[in-house]
PDB file of N, CA and C in Angstrom:
ATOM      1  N   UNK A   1    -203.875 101.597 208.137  1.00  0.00           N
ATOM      2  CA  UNK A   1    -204.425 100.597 207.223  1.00  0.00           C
ATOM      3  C   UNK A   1    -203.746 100.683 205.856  1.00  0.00           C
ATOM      4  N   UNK A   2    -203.037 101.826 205.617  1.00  0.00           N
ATOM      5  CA  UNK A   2    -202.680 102.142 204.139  1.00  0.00           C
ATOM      6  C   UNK A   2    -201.453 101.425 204.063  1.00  0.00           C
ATOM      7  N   UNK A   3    -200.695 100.814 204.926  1.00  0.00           N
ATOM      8  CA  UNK A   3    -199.131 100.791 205.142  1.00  0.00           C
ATOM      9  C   UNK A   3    -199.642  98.472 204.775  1.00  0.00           C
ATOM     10  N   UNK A   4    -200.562  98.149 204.616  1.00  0.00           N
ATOM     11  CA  UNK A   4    -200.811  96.897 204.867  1.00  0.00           C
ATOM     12  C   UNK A   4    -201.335  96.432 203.658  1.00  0.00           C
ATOM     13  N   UNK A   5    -200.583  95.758 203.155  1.00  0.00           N
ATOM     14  CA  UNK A   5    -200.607  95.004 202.090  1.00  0.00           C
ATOM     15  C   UNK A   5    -202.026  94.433 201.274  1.00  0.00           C
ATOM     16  N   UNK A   6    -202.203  95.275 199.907  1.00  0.00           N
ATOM     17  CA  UNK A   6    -203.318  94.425 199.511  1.00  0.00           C
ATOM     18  C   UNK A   6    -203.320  92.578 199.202  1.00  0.00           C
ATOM     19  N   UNK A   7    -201.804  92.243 199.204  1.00  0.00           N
ATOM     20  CA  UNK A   7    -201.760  90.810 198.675  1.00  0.00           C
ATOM     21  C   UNK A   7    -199.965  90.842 198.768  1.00  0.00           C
ATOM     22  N   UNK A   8    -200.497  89.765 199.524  1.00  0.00           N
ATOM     23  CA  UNK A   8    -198.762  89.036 200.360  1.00  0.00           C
ATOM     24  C   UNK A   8    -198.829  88.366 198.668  1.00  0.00           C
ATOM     25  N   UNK A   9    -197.821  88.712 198.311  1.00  0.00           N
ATOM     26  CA  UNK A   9    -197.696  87.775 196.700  1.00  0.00           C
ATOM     27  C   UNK A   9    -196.561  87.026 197.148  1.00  0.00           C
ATOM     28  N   UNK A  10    -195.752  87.137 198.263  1.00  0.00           N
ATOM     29  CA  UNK A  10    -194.577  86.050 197.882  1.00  0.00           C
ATOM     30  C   UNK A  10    -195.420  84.660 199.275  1.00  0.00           C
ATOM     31  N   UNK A  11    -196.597  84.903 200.095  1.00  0.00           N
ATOM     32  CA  UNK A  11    -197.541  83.780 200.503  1.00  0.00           C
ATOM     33  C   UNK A  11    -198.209  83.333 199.680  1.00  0.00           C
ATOM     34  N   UNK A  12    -198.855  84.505 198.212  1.00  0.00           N
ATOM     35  CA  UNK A  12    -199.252  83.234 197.375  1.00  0.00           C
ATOM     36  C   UNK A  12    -198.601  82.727 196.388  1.00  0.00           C
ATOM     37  N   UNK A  13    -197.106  83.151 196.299  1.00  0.00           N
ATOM     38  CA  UNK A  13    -196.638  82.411 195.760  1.00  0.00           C
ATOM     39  C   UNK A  13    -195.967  81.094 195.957  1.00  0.00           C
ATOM     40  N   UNK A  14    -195.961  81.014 197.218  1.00  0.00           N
ATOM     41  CA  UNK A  14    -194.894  80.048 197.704  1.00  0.00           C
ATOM     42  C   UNK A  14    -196.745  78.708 197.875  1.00  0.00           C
ATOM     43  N   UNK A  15    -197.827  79.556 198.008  1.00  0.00           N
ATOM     44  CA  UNK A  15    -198.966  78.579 197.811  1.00  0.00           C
ATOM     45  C   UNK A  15    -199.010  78.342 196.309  1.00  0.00           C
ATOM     46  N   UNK A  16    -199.113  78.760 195.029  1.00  0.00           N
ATOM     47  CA  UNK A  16    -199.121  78.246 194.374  1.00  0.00           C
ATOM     48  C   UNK A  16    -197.894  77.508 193.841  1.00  0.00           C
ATOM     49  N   UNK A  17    -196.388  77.488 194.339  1.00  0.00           N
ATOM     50  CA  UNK A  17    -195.319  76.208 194.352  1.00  0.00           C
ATOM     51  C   UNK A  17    -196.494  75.458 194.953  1.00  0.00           C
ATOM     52  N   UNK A  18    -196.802  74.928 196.132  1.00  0.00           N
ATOM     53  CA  UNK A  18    -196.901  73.989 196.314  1.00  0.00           C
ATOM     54  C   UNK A  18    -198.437  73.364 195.962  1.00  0.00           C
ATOM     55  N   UNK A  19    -199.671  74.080 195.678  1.00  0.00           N
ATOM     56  CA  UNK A  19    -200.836  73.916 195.201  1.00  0.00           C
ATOM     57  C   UNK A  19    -200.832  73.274 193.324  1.00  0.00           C
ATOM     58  N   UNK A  20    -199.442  73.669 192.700  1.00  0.00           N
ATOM     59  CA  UNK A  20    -199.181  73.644 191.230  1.00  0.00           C
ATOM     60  C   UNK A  20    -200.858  73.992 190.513  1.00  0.00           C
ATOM     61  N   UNK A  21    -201.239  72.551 189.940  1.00  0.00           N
ATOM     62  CA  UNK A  21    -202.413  73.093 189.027  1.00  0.00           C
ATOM     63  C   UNK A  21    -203.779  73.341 189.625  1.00  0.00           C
ATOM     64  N   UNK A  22    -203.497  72.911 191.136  1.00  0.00           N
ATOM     65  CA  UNK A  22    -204.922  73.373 191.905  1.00  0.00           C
ATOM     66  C   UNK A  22    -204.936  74.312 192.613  1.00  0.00           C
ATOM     67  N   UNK A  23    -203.518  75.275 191.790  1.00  0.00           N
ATOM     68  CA  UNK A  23    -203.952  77.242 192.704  1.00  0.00           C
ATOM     69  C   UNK A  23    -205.213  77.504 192.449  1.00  0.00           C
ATOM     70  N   UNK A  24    -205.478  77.242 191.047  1.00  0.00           N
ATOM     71  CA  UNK A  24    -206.691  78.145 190.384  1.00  0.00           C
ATOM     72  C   UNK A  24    -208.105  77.753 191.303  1.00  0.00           C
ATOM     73  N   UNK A  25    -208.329  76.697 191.276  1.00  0.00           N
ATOM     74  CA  UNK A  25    -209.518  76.211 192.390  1.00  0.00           C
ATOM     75  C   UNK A  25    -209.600  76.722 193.404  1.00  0.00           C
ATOM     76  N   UNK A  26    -208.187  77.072 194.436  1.00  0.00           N
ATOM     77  CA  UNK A  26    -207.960  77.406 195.626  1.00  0.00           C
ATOM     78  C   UNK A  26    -208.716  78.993 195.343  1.00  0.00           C
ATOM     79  N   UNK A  27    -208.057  79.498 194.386  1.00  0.00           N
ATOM     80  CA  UNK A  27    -208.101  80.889 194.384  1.00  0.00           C
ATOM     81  C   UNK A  27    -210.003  81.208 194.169  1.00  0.00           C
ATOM     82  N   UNK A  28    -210.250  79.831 193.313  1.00  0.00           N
ATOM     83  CA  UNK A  28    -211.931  80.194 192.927  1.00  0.00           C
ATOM     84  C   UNK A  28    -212.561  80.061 194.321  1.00  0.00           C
ATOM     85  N   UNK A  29    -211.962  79.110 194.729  1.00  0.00           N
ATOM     86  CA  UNK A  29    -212.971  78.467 195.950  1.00  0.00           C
ATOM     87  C   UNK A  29    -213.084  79.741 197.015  1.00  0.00           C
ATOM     88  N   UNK A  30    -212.004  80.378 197.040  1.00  0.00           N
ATOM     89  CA  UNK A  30    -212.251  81.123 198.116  1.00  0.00           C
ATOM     90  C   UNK A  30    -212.469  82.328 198.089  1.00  0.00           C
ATOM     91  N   UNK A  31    -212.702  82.774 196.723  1.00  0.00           N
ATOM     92  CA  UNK A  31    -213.265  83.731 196.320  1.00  0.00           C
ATOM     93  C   UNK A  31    -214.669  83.625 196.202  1.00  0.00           C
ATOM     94  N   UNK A  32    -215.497  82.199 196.342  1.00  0.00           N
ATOM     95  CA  UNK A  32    -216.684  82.199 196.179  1.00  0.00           C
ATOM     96  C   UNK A  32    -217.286  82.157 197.864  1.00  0.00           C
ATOM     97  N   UNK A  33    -216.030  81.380 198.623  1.00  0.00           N
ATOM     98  CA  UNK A  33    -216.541  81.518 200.342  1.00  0.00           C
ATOM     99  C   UNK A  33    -216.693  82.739 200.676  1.00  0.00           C
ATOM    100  N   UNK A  34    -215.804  83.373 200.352  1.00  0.00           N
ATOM    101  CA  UNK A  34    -215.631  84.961 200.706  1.00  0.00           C
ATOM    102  C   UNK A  34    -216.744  85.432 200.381  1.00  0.00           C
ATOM    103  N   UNK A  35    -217.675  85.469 199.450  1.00  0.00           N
ATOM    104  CA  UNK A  35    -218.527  86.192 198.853  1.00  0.00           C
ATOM    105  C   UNK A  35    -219.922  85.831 199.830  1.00  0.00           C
ATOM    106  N   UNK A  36    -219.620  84.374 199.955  1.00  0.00           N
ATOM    107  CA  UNK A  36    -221.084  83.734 200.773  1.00  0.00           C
ATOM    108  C   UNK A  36    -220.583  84.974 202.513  1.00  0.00           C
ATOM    109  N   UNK A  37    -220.004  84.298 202.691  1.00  0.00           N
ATOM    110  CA  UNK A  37    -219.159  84.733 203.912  1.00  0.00           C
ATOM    111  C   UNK A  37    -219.590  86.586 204.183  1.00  0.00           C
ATOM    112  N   UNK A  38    -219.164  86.961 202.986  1.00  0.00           N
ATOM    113  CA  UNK A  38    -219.568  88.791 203.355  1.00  0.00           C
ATOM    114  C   UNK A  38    -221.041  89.099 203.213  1.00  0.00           C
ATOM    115  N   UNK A  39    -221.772  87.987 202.607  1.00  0.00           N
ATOM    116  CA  UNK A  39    -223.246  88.208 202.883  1.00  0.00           C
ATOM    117  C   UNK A  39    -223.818  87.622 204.262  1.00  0.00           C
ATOM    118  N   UNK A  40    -222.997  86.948 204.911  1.00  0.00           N
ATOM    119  CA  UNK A  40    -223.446  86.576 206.379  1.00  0.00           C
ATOM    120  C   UNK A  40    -223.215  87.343 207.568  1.00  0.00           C
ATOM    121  N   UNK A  41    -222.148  88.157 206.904  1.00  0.00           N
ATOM    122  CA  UNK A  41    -221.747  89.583 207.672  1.00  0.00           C
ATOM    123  C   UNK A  41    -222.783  90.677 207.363  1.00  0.00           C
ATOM    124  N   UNK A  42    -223.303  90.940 206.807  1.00  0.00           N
ATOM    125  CA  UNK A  42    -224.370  91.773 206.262  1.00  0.00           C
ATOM    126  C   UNK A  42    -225.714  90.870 206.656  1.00  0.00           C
ATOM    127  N   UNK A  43    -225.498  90.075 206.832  1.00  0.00           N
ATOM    128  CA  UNK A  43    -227.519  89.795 207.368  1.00  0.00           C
ATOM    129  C   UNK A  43    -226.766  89.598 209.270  1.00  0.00           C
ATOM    130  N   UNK A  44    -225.596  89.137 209.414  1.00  0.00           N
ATOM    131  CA  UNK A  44    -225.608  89.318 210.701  1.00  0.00           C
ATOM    132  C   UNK A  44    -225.571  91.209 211.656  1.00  0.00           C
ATOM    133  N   UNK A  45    -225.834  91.830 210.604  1.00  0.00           N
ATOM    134  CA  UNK A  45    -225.497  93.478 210.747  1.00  0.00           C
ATOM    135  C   UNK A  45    -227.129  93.971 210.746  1.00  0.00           C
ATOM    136  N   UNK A  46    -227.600  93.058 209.917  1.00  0.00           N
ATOM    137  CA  UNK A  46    -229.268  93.698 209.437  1.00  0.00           C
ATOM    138  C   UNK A  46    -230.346  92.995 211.082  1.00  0.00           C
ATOM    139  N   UNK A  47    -229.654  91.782 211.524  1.00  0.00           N
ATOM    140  CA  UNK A  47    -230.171  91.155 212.460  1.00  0.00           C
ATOM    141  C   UNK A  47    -229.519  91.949 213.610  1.00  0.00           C
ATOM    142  N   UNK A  48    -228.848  92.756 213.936  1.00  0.00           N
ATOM    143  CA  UNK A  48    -228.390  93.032 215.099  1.00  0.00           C
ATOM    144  C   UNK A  48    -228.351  92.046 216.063  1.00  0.00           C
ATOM    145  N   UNK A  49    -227.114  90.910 215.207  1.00  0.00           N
ATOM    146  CA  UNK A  49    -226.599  89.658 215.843  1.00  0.00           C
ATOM    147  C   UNK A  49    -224.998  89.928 215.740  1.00  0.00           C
ATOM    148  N   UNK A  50    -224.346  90.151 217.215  1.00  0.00           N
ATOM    149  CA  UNK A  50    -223.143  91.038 217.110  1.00  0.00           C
ATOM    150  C   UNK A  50    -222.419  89.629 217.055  1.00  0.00           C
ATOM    151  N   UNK A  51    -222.320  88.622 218.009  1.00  0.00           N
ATOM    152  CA  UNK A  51    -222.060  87.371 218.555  1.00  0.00           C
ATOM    153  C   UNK A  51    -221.645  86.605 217.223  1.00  0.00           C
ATOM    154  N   UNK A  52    -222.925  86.666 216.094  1.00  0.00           N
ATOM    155  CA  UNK A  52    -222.476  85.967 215.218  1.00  0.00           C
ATOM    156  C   UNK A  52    -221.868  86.703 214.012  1.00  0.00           C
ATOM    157  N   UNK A  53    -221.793  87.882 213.775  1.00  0.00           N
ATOM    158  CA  UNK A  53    -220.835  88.688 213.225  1.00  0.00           C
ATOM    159  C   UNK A  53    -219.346  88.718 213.693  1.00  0.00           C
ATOM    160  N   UNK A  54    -219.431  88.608 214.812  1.00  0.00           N
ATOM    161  CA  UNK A  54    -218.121  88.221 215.429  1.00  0.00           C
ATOM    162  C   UNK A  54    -217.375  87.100 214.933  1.00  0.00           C
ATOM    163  N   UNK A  55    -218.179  85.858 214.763  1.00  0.00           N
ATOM    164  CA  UNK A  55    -217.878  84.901 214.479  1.00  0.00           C
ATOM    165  C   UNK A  55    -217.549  84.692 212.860  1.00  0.00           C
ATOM    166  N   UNK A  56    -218.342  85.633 212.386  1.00  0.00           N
ATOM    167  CA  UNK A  56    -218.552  85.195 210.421  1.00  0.00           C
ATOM    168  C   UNK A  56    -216.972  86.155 210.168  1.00  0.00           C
ATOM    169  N   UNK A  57    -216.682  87.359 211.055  1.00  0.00           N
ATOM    170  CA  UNK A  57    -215.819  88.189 210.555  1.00  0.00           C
ATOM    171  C   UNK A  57    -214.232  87.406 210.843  1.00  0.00           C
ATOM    172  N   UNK A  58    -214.602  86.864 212.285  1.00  0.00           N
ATOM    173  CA  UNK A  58    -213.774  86.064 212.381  1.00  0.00           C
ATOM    174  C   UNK A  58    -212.694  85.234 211.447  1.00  0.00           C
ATOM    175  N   UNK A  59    -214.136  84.107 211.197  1.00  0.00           N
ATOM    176  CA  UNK A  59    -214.072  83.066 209.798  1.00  0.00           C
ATOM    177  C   UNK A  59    -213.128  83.839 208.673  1.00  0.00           C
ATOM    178  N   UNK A  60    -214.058  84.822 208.088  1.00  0.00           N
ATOM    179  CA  UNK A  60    -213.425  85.264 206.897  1.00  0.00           C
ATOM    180  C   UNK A  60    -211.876  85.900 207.651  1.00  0.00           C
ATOM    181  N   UNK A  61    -211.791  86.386 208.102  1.00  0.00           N
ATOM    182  CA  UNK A  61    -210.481  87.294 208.369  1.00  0.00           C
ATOM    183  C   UNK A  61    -209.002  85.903 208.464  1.00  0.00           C
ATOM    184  N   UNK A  62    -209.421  84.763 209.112  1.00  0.00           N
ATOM    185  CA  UNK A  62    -208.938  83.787 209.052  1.00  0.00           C
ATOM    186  C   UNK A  62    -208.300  83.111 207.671  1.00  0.00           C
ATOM    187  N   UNK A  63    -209.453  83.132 206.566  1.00  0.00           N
ATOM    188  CA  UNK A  63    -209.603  82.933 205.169  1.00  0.00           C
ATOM    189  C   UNK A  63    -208.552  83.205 204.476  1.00  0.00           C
ATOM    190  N   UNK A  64    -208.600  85.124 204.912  1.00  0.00           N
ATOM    191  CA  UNK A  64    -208.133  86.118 203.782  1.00  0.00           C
ATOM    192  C   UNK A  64    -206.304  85.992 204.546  1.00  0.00           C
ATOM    193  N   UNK A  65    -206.102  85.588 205.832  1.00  0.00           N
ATOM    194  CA  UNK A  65    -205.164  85.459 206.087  1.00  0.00           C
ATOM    195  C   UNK A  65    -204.142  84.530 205.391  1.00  0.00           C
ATOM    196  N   UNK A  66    -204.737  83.083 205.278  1.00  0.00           N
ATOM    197  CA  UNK A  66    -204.452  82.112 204.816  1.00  0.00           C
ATOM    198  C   UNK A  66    -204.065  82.119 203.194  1.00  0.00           C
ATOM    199  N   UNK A  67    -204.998  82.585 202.489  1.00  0.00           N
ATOM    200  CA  UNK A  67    -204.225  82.782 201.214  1.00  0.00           C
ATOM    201  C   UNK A  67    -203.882  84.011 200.809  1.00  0.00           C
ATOM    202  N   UNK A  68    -203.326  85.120 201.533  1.00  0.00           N
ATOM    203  CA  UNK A  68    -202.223  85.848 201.714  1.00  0.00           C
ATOM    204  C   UNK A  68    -202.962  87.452 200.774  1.00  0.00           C
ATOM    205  N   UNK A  69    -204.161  87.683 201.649  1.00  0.00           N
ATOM    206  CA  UNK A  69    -204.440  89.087 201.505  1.00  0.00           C
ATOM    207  C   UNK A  69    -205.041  89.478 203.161  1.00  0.00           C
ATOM    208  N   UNK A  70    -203.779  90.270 203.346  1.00  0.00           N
ATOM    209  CA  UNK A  70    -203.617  90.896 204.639  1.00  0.00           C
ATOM    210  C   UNK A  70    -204.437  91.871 204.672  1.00  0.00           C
ATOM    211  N   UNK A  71    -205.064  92.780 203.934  1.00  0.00           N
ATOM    212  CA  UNK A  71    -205.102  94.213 204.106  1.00  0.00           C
ATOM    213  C   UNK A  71    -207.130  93.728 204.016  1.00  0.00           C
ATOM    214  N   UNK A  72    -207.739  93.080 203.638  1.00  0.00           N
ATOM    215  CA  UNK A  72    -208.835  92.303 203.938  1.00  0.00           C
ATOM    216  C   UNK A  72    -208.797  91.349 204.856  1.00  0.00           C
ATOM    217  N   UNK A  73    -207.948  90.828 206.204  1.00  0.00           N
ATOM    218  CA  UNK A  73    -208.289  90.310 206.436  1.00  0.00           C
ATOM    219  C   UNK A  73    -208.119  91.294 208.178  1.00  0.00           C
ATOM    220  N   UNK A  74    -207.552  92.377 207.909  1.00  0.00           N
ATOM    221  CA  UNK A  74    -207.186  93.628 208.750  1.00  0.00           C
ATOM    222  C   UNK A  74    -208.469  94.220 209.067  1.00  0.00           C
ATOM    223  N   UNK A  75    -209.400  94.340 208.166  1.00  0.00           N
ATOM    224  CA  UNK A  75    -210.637  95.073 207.825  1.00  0.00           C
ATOM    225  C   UNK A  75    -211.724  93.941 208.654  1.00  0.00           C
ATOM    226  N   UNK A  76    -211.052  92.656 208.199  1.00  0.00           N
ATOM    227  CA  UNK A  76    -212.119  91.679 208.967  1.00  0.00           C
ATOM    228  C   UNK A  76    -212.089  91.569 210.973  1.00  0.00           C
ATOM    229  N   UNK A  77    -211.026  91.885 210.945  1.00  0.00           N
ATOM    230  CA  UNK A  77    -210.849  91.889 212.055  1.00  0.00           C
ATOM    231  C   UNK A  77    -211.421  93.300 212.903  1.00  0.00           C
ATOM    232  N   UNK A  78    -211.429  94.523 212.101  1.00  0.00           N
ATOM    233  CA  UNK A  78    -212.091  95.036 212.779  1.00  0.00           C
ATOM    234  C   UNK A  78    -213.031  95.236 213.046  1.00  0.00           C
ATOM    235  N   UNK A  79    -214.457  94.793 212.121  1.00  0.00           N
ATOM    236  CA  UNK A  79    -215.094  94.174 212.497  1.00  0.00           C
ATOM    237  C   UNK A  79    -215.366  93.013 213.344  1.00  0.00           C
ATOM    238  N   UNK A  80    -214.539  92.508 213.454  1.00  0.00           N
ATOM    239  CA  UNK A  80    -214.709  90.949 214.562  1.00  0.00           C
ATOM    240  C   UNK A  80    -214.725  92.036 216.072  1.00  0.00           C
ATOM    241  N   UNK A  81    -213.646  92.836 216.028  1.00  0.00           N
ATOM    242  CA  UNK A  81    -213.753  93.619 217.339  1.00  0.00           C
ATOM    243  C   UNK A  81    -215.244  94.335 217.394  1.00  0.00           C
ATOM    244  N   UNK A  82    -216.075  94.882 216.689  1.00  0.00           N
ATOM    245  CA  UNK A  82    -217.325  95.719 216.753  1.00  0.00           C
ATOM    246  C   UNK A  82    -218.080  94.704 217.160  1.00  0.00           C
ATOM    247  N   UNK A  83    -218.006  93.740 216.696  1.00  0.00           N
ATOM    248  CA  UNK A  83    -218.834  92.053 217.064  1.00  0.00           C
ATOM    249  C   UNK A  83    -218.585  91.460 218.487  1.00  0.00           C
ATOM    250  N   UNK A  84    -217.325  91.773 218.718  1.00  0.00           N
ATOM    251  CA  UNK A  84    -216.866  91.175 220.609  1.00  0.00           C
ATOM    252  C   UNK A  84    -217.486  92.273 220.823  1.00  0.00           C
ATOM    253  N   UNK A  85    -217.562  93.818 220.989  1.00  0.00           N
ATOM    254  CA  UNK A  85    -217.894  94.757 221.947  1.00  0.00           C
ATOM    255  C   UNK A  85    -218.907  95.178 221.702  1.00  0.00           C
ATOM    256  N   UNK A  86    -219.727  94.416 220.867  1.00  0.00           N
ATOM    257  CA  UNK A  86    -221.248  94.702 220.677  1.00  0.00           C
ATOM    258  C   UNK A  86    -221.603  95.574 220.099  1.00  0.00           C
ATOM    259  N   UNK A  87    -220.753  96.473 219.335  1.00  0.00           N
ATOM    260  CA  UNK A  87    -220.882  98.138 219.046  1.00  0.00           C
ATOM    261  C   UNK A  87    -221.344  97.896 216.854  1.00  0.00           C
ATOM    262  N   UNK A  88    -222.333  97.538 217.420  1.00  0.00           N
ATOM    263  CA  UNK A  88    -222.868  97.274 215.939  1.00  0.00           C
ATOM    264  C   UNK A  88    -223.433  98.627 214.568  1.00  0.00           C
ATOM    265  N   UNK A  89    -223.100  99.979 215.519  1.00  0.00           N
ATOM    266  CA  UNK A  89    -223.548 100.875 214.970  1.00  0.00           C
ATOM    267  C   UNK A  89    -222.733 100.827 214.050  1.00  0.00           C
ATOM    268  N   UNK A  90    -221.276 101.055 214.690  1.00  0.00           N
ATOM    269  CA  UNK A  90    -220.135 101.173 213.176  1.00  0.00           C
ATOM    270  C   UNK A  90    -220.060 100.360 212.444  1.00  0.00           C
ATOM    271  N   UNK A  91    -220.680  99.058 212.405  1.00  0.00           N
ATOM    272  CA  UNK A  91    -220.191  98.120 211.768  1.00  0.00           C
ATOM    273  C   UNK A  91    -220.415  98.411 209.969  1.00  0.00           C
ATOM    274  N   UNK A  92    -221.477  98.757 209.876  1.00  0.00           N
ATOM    275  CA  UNK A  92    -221.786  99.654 208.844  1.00  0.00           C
ATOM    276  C   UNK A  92    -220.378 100.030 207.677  1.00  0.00           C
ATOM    277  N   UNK A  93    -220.178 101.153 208.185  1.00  0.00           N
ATOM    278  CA  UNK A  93    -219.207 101.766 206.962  1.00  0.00           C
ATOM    279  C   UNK A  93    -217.661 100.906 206.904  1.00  0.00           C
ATOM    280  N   UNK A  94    -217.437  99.615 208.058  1.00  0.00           N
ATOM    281  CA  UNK A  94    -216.434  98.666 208.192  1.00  0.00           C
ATOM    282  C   UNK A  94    -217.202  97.631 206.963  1.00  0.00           C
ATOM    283  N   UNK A  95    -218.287  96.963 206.823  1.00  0.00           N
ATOM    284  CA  UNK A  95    -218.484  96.335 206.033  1.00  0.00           C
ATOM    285  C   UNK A  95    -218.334  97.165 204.489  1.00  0.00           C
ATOM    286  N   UNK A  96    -219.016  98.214 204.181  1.00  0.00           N
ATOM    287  CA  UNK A  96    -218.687  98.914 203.063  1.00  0.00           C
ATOM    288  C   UNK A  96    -217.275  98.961 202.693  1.00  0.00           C
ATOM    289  N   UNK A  97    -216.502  99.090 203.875  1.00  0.00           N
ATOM    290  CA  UNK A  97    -214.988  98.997 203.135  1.00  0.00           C
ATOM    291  C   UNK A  97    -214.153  97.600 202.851  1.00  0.00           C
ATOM    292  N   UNK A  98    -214.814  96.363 203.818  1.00  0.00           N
ATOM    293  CA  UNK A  98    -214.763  95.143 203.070  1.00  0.00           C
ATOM    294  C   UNK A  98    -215.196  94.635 201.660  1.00  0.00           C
ATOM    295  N   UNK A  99    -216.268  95.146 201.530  1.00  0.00           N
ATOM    296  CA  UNK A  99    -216.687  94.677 200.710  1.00  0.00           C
ATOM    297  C   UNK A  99    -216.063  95.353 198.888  1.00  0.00           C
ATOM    298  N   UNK A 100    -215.527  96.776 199.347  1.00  0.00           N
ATOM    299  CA  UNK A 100    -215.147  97.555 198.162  1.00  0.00           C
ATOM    300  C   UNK A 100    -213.642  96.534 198.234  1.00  0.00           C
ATOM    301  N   UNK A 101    -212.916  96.590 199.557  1.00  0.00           N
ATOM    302  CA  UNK A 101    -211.940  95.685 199.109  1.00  0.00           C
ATOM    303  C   UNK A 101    -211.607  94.642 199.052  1.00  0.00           C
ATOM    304  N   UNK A 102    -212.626  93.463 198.985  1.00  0.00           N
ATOM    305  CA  UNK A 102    -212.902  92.224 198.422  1.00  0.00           C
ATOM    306  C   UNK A 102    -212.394  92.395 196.750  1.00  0.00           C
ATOM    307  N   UNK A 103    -213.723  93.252 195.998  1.00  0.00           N
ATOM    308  CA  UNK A 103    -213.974  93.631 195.263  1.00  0.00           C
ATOM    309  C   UNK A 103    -212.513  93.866 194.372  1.00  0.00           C
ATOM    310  N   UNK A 104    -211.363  94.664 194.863  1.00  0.00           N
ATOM    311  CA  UNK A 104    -210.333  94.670 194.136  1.00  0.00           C
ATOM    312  C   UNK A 104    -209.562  93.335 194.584  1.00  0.00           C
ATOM    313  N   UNK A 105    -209.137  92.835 195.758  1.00  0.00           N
ATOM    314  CA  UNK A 105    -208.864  91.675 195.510  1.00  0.00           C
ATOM    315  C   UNK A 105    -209.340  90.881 194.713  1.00  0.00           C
ATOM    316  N   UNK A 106    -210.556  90.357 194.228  1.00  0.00           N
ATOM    317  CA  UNK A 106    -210.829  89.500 193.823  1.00  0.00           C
ATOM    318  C   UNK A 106    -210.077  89.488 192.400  1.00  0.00           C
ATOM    319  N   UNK A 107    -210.696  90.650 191.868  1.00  0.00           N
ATOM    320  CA  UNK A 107    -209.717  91.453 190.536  1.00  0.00           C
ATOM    321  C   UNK A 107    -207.974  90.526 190.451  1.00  0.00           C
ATOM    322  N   UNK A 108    -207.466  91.543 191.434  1.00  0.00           N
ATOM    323  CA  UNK A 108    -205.884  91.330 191.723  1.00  0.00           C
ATOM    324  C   UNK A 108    -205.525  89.557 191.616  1.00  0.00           C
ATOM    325  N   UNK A 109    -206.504  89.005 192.280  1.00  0.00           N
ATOM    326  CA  UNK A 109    -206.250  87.162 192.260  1.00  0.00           C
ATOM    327  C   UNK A 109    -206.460  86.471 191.393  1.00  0.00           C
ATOM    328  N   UNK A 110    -207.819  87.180 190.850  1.00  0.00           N
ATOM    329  CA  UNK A 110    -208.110  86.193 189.050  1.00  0.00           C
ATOM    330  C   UNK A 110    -206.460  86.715 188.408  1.00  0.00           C
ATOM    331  N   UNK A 111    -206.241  87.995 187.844  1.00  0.00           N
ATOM    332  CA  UNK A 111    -204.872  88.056 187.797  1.00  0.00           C
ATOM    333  C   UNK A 111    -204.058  87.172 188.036  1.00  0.00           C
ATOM    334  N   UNK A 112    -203.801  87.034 189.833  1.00  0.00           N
ATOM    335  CA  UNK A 112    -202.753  86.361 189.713  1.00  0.00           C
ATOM    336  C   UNK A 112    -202.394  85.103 189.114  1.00  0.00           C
ATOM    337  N   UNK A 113    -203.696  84.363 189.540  1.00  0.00           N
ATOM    338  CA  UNK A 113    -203.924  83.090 189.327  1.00  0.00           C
ATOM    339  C   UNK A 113    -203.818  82.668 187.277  1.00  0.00           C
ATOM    340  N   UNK A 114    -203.898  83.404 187.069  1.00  0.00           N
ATOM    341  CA  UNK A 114    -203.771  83.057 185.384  1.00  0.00           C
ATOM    342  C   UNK A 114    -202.129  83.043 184.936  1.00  0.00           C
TER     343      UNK A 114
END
């Protein structure tokens, strides 16, 4: 996990060429999905609803792919796997480490985005 990029900067850069003055929105917007998004992962963890954790980790991992932070969207995925194989015990200390590294992404993107 250490070898994987907190932030593809030359994917968001080549998104903000072509986004010009609506990076910053992009970057808000999906910093605010993300946030809804990791609380649906956490009530789908509190519900011991693996099916739809599967699905929310999914979503987000998709997200974090798209505007070019790999190393969160690595984390999402392994959770999406605890969610296909039903194994909801671990899911636990996998969300804690999403969520700490949301947390510096989000940091790293207001950054970039300015």
């Amino acid at each position: 996990m250490n070898d994987i990029p907190r932030l593809d900067e030359e994917a968001l850069a080549e998104l903000q060429d072509v986004m010009e003055d609506e990076f910053g929105v992009l970057i808000e917007t999906y910093l605010a999905d993300s946030r809804t998004r990791i609380v649906g992962l956490k009530e789908a963890i509190e519900a011991g609803d693996s099916d739809r954790l599967r699905k929310a980790a999914h979503s987000l991992k998709g997200s974090c792919i798209n505007i070019g932070v790999p190393k969160l969207g690595s984390l999402c995925f392994e959770l999406e796997i605890l969610g296909r194989e039903e194994r909801l015990e671990g899911a636990e200390p996998v969300l804690a480490a999403i969520e700490q590294e949301f947390e510096e992404v989000a940091r790293q993107l207001e950054n970039f985005s300015q």
